[in-house]
N, C-alpha and C. Protein backbone atom coordinates (compact mmCIF):
# COMPACT_ATOMS: atom_id res chain seq x y z
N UNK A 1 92.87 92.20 100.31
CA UNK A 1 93.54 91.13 101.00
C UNK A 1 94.98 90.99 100.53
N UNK A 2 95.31 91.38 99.43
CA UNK A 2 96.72 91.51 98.98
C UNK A 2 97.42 92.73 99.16
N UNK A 3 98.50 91.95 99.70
CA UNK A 3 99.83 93.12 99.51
C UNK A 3 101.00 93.49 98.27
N UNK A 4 100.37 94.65 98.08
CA UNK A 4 101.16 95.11 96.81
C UNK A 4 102.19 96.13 97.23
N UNK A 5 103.49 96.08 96.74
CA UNK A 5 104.88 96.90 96.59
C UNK A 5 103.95 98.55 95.70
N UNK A 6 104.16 99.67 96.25
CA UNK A 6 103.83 100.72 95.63
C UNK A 6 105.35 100.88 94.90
N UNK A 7 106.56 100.53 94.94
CA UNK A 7 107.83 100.89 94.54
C UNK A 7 107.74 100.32 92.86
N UNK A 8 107.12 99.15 92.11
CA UNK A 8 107.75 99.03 90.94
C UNK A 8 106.15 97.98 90.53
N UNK A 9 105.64 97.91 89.21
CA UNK A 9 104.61 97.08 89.17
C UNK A 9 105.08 95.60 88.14
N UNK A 10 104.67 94.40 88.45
CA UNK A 10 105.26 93.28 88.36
C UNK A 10 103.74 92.60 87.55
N UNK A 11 104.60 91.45 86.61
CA UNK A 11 103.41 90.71 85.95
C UNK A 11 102.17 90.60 87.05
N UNK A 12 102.98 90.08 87.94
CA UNK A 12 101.87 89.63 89.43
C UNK A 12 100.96 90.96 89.84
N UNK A 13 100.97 91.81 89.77
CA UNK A 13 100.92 93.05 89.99
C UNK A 13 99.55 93.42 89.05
N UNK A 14 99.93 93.43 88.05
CA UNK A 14 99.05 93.40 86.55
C UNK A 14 97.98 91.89 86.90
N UNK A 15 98.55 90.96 87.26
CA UNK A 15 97.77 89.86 87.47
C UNK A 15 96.42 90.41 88.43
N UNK A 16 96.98 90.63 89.04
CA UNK A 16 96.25 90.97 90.46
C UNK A 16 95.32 92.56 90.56
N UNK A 17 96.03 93.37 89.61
CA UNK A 17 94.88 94.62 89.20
C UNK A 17 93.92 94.14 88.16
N UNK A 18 94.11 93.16 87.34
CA UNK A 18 93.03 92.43 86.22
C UNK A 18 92.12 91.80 87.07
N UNK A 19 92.49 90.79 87.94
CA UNK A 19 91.67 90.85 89.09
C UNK A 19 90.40 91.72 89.93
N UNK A 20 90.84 92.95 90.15
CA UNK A 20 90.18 93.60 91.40
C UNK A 20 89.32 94.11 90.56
N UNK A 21 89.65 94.57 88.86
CA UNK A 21 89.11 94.93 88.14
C UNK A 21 88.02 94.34 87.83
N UNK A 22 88.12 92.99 87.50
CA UNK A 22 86.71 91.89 87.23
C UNK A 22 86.11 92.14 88.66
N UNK A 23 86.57 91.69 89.36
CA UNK A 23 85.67 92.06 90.75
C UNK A 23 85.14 93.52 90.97
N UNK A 24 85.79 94.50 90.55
CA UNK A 24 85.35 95.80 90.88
C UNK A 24 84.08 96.03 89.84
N UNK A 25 83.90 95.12 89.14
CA UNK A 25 82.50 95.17 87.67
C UNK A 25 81.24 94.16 88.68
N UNK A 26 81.90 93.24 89.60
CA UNK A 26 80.72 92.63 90.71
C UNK A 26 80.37 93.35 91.99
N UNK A 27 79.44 93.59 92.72
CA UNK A 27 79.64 94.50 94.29
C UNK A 27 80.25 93.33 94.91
N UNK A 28 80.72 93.36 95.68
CA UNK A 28 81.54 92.33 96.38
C UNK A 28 80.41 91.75 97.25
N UNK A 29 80.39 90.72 97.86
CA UNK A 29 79.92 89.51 98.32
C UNK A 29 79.81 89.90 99.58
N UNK A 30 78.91 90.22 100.63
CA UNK A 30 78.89 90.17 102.14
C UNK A 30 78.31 89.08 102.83
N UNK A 31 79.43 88.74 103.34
CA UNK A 31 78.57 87.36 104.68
C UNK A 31 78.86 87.47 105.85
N UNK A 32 77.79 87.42 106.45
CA UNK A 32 77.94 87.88 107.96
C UNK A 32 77.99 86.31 108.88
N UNK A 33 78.76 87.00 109.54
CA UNK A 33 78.76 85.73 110.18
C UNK A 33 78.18 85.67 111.89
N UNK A 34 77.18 85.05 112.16
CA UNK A 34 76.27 85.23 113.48
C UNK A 34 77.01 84.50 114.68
N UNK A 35 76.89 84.56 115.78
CA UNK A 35 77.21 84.25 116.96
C UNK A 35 76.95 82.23 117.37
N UNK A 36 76.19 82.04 116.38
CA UNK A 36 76.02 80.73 115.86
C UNK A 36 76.86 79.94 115.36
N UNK A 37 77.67 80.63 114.75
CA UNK A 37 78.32 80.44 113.64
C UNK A 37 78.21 79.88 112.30
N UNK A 38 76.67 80.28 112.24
CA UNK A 38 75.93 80.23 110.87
C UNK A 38 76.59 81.69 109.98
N UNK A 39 76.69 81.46 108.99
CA UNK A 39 77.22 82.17 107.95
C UNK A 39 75.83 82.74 106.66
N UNK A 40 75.52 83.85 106.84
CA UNK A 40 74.94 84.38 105.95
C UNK A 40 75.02 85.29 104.36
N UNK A 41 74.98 84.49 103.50
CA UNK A 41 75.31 85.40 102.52
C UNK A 41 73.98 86.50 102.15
N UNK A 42 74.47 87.59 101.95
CA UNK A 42 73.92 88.33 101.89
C UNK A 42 72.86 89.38 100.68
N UNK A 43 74.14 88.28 99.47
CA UNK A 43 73.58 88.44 97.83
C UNK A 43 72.35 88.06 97.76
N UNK A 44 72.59 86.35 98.40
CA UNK A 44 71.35 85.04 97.79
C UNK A 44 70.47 85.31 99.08
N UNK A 45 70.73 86.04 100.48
CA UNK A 45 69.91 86.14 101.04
C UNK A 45 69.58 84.39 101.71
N UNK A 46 70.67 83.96 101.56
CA UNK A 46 70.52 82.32 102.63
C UNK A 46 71.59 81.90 103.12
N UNK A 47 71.22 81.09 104.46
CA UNK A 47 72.47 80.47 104.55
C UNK A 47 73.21 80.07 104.04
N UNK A 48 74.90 79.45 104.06
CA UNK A 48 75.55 78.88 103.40
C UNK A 48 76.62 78.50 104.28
N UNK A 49 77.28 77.33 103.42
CA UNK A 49 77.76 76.31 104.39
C UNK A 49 79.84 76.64 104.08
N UNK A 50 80.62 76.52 104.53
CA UNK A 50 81.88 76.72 104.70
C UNK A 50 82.42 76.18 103.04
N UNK A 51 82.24 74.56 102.87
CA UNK A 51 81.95 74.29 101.08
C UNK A 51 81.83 75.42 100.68
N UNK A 52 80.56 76.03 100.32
CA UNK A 52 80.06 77.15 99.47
C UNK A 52 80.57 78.21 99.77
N UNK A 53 81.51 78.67 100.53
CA UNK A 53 82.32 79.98 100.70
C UNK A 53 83.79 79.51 99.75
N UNK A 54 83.92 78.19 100.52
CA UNK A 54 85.20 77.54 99.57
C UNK A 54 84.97 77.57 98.13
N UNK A 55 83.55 77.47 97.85
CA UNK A 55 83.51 77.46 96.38
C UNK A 55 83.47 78.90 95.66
N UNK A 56 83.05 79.59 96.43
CA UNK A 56 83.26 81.12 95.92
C UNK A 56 84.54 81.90 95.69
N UNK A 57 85.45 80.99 96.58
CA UNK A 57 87.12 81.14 96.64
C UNK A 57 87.05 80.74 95.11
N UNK A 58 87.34 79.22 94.68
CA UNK A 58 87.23 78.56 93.88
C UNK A 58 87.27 78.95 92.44
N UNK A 59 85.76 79.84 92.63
CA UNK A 59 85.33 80.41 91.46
C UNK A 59 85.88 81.54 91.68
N UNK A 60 86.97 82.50 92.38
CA UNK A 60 87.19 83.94 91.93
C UNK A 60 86.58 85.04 92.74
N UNK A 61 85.19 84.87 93.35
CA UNK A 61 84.55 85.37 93.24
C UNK A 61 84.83 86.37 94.63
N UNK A 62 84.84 87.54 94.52
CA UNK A 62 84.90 88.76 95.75
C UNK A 62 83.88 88.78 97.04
N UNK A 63 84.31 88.20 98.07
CA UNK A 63 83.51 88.46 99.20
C UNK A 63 84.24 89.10 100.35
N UNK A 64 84.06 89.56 101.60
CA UNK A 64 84.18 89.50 102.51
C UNK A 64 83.07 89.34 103.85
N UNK A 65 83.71 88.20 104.91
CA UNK A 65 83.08 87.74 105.78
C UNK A 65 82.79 88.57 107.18
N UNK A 66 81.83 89.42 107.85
CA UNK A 66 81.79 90.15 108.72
C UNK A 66 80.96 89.55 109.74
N UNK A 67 81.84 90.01 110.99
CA UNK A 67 80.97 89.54 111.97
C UNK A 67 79.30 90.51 112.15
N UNK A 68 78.38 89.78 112.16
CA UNK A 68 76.96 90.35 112.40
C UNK A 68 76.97 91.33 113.39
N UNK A 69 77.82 91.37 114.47
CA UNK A 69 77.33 92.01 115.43
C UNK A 69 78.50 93.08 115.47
N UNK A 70 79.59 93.03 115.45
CA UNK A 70 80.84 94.00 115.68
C UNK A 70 81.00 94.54 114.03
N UNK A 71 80.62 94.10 113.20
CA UNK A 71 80.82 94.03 111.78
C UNK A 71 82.38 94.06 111.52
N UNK A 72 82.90 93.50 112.58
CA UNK A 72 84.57 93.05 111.97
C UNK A 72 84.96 92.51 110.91
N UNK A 73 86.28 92.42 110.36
CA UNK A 73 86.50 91.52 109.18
C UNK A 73 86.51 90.33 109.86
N UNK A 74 86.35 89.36 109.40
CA UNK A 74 86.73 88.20 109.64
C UNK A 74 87.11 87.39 108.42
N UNK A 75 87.33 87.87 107.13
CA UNK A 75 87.73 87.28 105.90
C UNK A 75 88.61 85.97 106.15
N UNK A 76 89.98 86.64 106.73
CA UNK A 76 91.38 85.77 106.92
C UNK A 76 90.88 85.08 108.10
N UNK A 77 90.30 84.54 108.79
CA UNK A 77 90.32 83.95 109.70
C UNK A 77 89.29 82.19 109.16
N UNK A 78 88.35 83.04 108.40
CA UNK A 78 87.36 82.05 107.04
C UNK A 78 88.47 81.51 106.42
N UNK A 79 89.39 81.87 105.78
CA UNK A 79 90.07 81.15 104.52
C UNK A 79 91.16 80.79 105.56
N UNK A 80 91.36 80.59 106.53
CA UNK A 80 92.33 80.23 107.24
C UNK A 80 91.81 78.79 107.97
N UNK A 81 90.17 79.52 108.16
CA UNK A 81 89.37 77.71 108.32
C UNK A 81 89.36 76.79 107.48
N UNK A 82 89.27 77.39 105.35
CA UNK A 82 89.37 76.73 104.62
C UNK A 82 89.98 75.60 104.58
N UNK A 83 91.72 76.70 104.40
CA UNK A 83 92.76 75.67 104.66
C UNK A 83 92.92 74.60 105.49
N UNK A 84 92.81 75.07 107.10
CA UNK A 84 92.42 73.75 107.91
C UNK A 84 91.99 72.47 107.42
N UNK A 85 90.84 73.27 106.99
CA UNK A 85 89.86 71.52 106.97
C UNK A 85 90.54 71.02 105.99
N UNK A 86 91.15 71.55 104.78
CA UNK A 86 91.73 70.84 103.49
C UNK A 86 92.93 70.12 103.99
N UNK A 87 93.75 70.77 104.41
CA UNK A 87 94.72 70.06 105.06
C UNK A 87 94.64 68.79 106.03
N UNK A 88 93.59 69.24 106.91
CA UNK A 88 93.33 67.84 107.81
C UNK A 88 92.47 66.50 106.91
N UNK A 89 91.71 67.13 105.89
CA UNK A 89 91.55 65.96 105.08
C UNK A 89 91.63 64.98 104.23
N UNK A 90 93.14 64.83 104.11
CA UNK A 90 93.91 63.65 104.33
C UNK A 90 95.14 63.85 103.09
N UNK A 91 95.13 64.54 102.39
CA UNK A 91 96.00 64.84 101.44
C UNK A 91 96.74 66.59 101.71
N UNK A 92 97.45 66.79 102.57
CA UNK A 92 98.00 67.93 103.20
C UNK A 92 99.04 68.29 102.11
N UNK A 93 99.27 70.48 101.52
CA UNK A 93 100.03 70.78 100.68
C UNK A 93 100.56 70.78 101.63
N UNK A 94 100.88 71.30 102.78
CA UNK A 94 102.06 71.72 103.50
C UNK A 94 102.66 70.48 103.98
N UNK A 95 103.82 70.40 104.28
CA UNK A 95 104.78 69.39 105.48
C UNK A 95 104.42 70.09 106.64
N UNK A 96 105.17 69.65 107.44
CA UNK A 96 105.79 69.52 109.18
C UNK A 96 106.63 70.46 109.22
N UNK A 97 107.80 70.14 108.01
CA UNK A 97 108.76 71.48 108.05
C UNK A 97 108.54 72.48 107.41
N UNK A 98 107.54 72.30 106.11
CA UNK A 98 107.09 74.36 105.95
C UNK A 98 105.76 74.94 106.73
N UNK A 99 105.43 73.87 107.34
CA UNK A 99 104.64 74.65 108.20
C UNK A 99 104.99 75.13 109.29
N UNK A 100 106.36 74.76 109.87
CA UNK A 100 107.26 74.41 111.32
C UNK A 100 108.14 76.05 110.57
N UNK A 101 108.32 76.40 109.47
CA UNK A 101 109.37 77.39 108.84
C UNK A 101 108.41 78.88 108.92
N UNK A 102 107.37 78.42 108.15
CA UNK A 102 106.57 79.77 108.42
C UNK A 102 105.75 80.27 109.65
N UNK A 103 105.74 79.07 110.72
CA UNK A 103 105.46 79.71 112.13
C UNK A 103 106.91 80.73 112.47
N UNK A 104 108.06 80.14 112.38
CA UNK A 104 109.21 80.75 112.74
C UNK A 104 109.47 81.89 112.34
N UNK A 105 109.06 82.45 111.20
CA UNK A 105 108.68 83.91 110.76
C UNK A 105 107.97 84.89 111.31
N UNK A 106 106.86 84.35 112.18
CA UNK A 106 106.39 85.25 112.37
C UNK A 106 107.12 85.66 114.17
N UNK A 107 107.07 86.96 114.39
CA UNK A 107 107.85 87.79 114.94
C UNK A 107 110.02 88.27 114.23
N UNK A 108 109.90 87.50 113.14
CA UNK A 108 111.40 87.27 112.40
C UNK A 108 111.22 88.74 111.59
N UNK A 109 112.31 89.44 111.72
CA UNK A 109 112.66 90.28 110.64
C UNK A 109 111.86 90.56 109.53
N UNK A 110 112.06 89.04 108.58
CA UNK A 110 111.97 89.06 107.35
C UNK A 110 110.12 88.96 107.72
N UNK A 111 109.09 88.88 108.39
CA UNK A 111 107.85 88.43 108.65
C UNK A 111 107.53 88.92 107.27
N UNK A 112 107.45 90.32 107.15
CA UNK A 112 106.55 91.04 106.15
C UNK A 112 106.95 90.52 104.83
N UNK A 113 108.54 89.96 104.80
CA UNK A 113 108.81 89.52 103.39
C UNK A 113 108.33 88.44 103.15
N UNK A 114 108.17 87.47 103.98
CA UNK A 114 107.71 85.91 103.43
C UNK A 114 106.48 85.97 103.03
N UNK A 115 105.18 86.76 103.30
CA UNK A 115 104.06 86.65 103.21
C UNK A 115 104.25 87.27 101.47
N UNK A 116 104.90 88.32 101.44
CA UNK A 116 105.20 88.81 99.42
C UNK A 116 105.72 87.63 99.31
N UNK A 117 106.85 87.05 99.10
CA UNK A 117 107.25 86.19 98.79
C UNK A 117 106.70 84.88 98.57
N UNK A 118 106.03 84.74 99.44
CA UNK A 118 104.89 83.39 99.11
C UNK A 118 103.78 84.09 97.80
N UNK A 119 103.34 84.85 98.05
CA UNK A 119 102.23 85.49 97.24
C UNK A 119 102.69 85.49 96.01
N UNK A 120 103.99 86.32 95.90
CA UNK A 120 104.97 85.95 94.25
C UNK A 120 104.67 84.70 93.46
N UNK A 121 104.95 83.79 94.47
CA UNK A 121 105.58 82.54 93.93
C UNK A 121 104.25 82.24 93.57
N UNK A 122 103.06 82.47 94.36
CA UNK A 122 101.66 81.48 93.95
C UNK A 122 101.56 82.43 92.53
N UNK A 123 101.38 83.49 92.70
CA UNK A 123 100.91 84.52 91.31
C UNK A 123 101.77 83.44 90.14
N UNK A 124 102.92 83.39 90.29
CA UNK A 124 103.75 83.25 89.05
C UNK A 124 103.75 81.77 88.87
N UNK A 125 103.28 80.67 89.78
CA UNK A 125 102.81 79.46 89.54
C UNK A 125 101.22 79.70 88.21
N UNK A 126 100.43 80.41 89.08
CA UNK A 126 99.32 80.31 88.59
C UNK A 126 99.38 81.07 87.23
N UNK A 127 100.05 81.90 87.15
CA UNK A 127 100.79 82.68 85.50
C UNK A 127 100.50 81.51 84.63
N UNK A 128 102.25 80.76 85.15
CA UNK A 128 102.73 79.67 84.59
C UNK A 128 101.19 78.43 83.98
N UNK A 129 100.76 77.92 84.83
CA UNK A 129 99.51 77.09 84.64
C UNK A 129 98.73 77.42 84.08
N UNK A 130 98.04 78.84 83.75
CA UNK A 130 97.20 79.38 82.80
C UNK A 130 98.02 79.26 81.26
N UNK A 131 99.32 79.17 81.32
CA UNK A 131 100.06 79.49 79.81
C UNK A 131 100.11 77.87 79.67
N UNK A 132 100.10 77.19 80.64
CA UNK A 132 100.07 75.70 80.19
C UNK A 132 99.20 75.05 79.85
N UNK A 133 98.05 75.45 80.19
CA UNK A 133 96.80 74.53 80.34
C UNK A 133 96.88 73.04 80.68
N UNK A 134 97.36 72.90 81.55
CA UNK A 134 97.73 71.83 82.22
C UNK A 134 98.25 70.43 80.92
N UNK A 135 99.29 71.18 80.42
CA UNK A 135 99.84 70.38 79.13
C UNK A 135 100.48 69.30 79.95
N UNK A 136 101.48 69.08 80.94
CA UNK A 136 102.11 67.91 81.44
C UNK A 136 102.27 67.95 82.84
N UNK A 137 101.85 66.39 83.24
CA UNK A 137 102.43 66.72 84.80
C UNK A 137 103.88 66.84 84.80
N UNK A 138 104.35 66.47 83.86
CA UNK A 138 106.49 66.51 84.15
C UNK A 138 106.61 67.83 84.44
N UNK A 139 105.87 68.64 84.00
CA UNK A 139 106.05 70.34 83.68
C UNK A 139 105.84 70.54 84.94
N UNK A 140 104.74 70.33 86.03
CA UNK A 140 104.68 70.77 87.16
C UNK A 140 105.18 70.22 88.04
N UNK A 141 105.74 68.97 87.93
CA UNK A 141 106.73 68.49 88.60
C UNK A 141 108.01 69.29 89.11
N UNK A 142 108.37 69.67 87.35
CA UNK A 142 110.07 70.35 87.26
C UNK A 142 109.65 71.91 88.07
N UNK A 143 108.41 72.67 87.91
CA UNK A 143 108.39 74.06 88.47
C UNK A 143 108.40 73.39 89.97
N UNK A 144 107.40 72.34 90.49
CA UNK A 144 107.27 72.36 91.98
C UNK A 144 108.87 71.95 92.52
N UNK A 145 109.69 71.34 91.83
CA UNK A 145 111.01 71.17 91.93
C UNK A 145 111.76 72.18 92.36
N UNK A 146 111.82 73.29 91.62
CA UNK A 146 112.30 74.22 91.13
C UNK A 146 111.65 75.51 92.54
N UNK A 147 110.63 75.82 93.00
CA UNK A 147 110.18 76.08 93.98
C UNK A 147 110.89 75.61 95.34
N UNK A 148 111.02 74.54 95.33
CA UNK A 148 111.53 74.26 96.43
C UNK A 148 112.65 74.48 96.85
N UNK A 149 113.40 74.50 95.65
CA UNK A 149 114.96 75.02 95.75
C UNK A 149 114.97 76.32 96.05
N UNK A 150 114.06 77.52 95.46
CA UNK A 150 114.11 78.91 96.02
C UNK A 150 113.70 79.14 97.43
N UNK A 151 112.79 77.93 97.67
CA UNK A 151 112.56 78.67 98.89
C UNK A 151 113.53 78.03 99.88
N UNK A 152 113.82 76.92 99.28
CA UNK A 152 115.01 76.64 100.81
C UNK A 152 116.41 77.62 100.30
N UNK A 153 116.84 78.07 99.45
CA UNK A 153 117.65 78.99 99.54
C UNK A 153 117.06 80.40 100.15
N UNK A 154 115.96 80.90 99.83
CA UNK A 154 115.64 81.66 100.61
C UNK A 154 115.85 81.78 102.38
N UNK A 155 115.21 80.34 102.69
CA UNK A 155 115.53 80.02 104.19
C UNK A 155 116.84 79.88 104.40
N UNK A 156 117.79 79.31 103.97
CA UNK A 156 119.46 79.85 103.97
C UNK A 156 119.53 81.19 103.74
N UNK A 157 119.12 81.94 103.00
CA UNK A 157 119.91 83.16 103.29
C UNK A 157 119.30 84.26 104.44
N UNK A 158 118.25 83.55 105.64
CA UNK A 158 118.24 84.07 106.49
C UNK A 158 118.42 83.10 107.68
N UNK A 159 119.08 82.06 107.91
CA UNK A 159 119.29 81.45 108.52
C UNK A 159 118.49 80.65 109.20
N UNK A 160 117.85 80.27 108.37
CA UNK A 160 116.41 79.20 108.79
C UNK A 160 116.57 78.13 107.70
N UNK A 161 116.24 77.01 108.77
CA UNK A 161 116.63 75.67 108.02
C UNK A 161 115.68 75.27 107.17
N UNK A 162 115.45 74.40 105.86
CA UNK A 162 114.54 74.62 105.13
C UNK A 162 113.54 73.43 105.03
């Protein structure tokens, strides 16, 4: 599901092969998903509910979601429902305007860069937070601060308002 630069390897990089690695020691997770739109995991051999996929996010844990009948991916389209529901339930990460910024990307030039670029920034948040152990909120204050300024300079230097 990640996109990695073959040109140079980055903490994030190392983050993210330590990763595939712990997962590559689990078989990965299959859930099929039926015409119902009941969701079957395929480990535990039972249903399971959108929660319990969220919680497998949660915990780390390697799955991918296939349709039962075409055996398509449907992974990104699951964690894209995630988000939804989190967002619509009542405490939203995104605004109006970065969600209004990253529709505008897509068909833009830069498309393929914002999606690395977002991915960077989460890797090197979540770096950051593991070396903190959530020592202060001032601390994540000043990085989420500090974020925001890159990315609206980012959106200036392609001419998108931020």
């Amino acid at each position: 599901m990640a996109r990695k630069s073959a040109a140079k390897s980055t903490p994030s990089d190392q983050t993210q092969g330590a990763s595939a690695e712990a997962s590559a020691a689990q078989p990965q997770r299959i859930i099929k998903k039926y015409p119902n739109r009941r969701l079957y995991d395929t480990t535990t051999s039972a249903y399971v509910t959108l929660a319990e996929i969220k919680q497998l996010v949660m915990q780390g844990q390697a799955f991918a979601v296939k349709d039962a009948k075409s055996g398509e991916d449907l992974t990104r389209s699951l964690l894209l429902q995630i988000i939804l529901e989190e967002e619509s339930a009542g405490a939203p990460m995104f605004t109006e305007a970065v969600l209004a910024n990253i529709i505008r990307f897509y068909g833009h030039a830069m498309q393929g860069h914002m999606g690395a670029y977002l991915e960077s920034n989460l890797q090197s948040l979540i770096l950051m937070q593991s070396k903190m152990g959530h020592q202060s909120q001032n601390i994540m204050t000043q990085m989420q601060d500090q974020m925001q300024k890159q990315t609206a300079q980012f959106l200036n230097a392609f001419g998108l308002k931020p």
